[in-house]
C-alpha atoms as a PDB file:
ATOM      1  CA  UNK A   1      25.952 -13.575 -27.526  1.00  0.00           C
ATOM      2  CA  UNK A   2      24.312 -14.993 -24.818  1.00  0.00           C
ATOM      3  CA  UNK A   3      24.644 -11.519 -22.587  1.00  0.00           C
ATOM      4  CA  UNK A   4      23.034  -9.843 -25.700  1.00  0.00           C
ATOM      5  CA  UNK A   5      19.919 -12.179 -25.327  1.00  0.00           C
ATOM      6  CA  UNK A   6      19.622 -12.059 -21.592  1.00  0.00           C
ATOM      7  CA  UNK A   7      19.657  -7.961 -21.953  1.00  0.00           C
ATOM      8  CA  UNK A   8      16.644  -8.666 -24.719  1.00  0.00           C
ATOM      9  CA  UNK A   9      14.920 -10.643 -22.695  1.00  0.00           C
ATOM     10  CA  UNK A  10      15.392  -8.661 -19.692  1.00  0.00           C
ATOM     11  CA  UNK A  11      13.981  -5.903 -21.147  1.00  0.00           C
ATOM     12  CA  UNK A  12      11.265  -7.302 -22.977  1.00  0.00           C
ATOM     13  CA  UNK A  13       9.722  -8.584 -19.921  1.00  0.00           C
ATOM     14  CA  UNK A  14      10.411  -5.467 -17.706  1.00  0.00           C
ATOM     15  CA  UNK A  15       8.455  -4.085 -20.908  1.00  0.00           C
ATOM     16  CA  UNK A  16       5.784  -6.558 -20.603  1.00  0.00           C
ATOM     17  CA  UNK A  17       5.699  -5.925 -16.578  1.00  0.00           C
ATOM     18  CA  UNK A  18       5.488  -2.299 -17.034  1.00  0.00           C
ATOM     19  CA  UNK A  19       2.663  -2.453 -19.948  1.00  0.00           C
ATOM     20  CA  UNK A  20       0.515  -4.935 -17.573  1.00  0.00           C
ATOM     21  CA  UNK A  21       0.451  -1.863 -14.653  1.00  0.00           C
ATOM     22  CA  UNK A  22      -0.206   0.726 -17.079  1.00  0.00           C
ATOM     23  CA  UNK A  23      -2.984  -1.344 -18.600  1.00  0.00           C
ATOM     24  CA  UNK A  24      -4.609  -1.992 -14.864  1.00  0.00           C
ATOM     25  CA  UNK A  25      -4.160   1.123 -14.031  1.00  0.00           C
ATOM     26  CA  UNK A  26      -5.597   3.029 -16.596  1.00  0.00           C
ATOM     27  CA  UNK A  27      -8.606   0.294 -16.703  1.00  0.00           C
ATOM     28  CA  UNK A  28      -8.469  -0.567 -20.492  1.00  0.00           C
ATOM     29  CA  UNK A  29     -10.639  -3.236 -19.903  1.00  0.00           C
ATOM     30  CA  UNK A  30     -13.660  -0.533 -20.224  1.00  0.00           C
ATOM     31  CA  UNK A  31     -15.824  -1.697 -17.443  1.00  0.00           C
ATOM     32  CA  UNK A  32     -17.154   1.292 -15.875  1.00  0.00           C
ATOM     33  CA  UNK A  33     -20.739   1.223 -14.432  1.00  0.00           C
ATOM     34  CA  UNK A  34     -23.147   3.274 -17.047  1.00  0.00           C
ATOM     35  CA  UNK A  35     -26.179   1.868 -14.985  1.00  0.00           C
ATOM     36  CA  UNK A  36     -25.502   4.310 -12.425  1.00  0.00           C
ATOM     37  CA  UNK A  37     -23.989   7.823 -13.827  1.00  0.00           C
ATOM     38  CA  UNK A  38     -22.767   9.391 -10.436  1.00  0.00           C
ATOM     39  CA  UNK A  39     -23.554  13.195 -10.153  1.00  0.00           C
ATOM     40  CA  UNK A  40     -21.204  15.444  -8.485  1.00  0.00           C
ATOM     41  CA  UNK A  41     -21.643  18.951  -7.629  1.00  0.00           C
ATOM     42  CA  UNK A  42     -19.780  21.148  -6.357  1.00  0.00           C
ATOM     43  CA  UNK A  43     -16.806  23.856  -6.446  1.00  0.00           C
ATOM     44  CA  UNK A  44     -13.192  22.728  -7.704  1.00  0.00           C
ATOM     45  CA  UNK A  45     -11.127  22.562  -4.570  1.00  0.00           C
ATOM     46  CA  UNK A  46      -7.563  22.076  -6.808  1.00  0.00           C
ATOM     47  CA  UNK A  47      -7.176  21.280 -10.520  1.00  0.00           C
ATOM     48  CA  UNK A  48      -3.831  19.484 -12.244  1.00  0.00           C
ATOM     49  CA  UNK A  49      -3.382  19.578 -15.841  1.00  0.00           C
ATOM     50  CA  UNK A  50      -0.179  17.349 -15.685  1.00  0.00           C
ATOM     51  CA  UNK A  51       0.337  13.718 -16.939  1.00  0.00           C
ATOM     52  CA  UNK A  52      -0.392  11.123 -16.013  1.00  0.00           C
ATOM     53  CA  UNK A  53      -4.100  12.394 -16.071  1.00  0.00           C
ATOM     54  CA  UNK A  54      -5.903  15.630 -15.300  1.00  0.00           C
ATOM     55  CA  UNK A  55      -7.183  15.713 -12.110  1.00  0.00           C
ATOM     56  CA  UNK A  56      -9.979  17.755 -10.507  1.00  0.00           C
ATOM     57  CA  UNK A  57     -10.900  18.373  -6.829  1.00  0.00           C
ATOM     58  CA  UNK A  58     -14.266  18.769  -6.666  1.00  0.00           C
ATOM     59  CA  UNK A  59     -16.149  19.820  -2.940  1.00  0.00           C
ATOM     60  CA  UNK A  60     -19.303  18.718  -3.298  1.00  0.00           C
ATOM     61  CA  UNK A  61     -22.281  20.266  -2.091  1.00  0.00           C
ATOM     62  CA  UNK A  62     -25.689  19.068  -2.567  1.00  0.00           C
ATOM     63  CA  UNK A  63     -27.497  15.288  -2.538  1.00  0.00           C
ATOM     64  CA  UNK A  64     -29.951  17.203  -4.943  1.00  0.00           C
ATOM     65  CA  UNK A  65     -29.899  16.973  -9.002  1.00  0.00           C
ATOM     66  CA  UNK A  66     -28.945  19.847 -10.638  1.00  0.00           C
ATOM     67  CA  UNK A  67     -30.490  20.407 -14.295  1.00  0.00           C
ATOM     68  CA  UNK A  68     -28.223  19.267 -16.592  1.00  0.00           C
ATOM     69  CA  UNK A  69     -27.982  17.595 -19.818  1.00  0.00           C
ATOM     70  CA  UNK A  70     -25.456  14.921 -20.725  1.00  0.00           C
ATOM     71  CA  UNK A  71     -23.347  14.748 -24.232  1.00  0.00           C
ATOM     72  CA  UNK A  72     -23.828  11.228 -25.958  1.00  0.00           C
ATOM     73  CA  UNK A  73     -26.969  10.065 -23.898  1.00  0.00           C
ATOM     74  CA  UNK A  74     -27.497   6.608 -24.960  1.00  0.00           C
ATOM     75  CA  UNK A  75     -23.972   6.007 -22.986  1.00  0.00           C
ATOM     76  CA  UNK A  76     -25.608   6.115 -20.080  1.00  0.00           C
ATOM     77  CA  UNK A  77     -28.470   3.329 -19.144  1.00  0.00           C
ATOM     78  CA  UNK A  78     -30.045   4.149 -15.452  1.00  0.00           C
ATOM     79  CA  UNK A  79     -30.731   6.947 -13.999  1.00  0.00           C
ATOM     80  CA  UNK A  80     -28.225   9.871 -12.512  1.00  0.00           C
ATOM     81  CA  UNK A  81     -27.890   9.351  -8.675  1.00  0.00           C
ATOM     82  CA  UNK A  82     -26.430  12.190  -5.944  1.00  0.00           C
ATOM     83  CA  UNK A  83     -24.901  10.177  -3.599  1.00  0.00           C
ATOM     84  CA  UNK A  84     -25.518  11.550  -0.084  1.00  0.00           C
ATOM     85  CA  UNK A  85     -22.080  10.200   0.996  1.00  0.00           C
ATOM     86  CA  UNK A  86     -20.370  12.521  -1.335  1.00  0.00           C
ATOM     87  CA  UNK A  87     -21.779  15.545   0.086  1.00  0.00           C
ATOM     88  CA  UNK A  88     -19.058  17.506   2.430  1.00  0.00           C
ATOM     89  CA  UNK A  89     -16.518  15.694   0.874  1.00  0.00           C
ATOM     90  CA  UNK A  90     -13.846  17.098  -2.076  1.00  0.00           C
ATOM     91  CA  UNK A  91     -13.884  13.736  -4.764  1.00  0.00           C
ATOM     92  CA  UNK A  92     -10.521  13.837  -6.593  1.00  0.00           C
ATOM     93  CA  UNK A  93     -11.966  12.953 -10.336  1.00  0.00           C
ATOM     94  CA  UNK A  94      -9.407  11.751 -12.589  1.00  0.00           C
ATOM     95  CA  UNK A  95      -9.948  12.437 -16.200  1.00  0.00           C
ATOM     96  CA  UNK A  96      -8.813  10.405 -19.313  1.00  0.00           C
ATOM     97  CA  UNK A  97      -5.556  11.343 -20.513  1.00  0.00           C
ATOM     98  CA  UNK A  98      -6.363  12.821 -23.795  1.00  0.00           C
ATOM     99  CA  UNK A  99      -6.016  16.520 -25.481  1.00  0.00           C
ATOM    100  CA  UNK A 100      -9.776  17.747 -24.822  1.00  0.00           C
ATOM    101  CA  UNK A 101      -9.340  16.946 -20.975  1.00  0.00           C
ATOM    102  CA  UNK A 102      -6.171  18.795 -20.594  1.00  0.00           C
ATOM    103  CA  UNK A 103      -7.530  21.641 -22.688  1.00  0.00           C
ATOM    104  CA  UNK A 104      -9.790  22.423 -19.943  1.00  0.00           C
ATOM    105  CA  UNK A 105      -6.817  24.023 -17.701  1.00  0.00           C
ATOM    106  CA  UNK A 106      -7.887  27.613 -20.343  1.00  0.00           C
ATOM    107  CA  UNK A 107     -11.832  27.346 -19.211  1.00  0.00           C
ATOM    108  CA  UNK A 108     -11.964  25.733 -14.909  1.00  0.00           C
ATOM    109  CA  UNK A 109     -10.450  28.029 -12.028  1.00  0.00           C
ATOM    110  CA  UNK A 110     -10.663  27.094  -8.428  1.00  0.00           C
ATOM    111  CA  UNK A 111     -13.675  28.384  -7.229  1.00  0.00           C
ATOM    112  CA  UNK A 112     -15.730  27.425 -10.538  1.00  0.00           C
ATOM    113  CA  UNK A 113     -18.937  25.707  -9.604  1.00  0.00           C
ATOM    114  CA  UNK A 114     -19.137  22.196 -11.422  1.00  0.00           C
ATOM    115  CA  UNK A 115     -21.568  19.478 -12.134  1.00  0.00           C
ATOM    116  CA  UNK A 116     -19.643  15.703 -13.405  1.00  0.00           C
ATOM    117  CA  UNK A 117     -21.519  12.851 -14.533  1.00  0.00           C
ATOM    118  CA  UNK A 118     -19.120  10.374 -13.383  1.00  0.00           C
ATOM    119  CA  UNK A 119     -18.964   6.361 -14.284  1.00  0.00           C
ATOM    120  CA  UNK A 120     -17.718   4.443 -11.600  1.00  0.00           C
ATOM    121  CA  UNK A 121     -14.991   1.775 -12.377  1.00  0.00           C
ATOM    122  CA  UNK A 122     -16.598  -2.098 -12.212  1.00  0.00           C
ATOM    123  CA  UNK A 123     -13.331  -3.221 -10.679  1.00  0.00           C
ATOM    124  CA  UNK A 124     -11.747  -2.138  -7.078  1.00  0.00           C
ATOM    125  CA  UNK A 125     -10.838   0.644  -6.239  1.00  0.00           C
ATOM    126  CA  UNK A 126     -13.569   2.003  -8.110  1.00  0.00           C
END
């Protein structure tokens, strides 16, 4: 009996250990920074459609804002900014991972141009 509850308990708190990380690292406490939607523009570089999360490479081109408009506005409460240190660089934007990210492997090729209103996580990495 007592083996029986030590296996339980074993395995309820590698359960509990396990559910912490995936918590963290999927940031479920919702803090993301909607003062500052980051703009990133660009071509995709390399595109995953595998779990844990879609991931896009995006090479970004330009400090300048593109036109664009954004779905659900009143998410967002500052202004867009083009960061000037993203330019030159390929940003690796991870995606939620839920059906209507994943569908996007049918529409984005590498080579597509892209713009991404991205929110940038309150807690580090960011």
């Amino acid at each position: 009996m007592l083996k029986m509850i030590g296996r339980v308990c074993g395995f309820a708190f590698t359960t509990f250990c396990l559910a912490g990380t995936v918590t963290a690292h999927h940031g479920m406490t919702g803090r993301y920074d909607a003062a500052i939607p980051i703009v990133l523009s660009g071509t995709i570089t390399a595109t995953t459609f595998a779990p844990p999360h879609p991931v896009l490479s995006v090479r970004v081109d330009t400090a300048e804002l593109p036109a664009f408009e954004v779905g659900r506005p009143a998410e967002y409460f500052g202004p867009a900014v083009a960061r000037a240190e993203d330019v030159g660089e390929v940003r690796e934007i991870e995606l939620s991972p839920v059906g209507m990210f994943y569908d996007l492997a049918e529409r984005v090729r590498v080579g597509d141009r892209i713009v991404i209103v991205a929110l940038r996580n309150c807690f580090p990495p960011h």
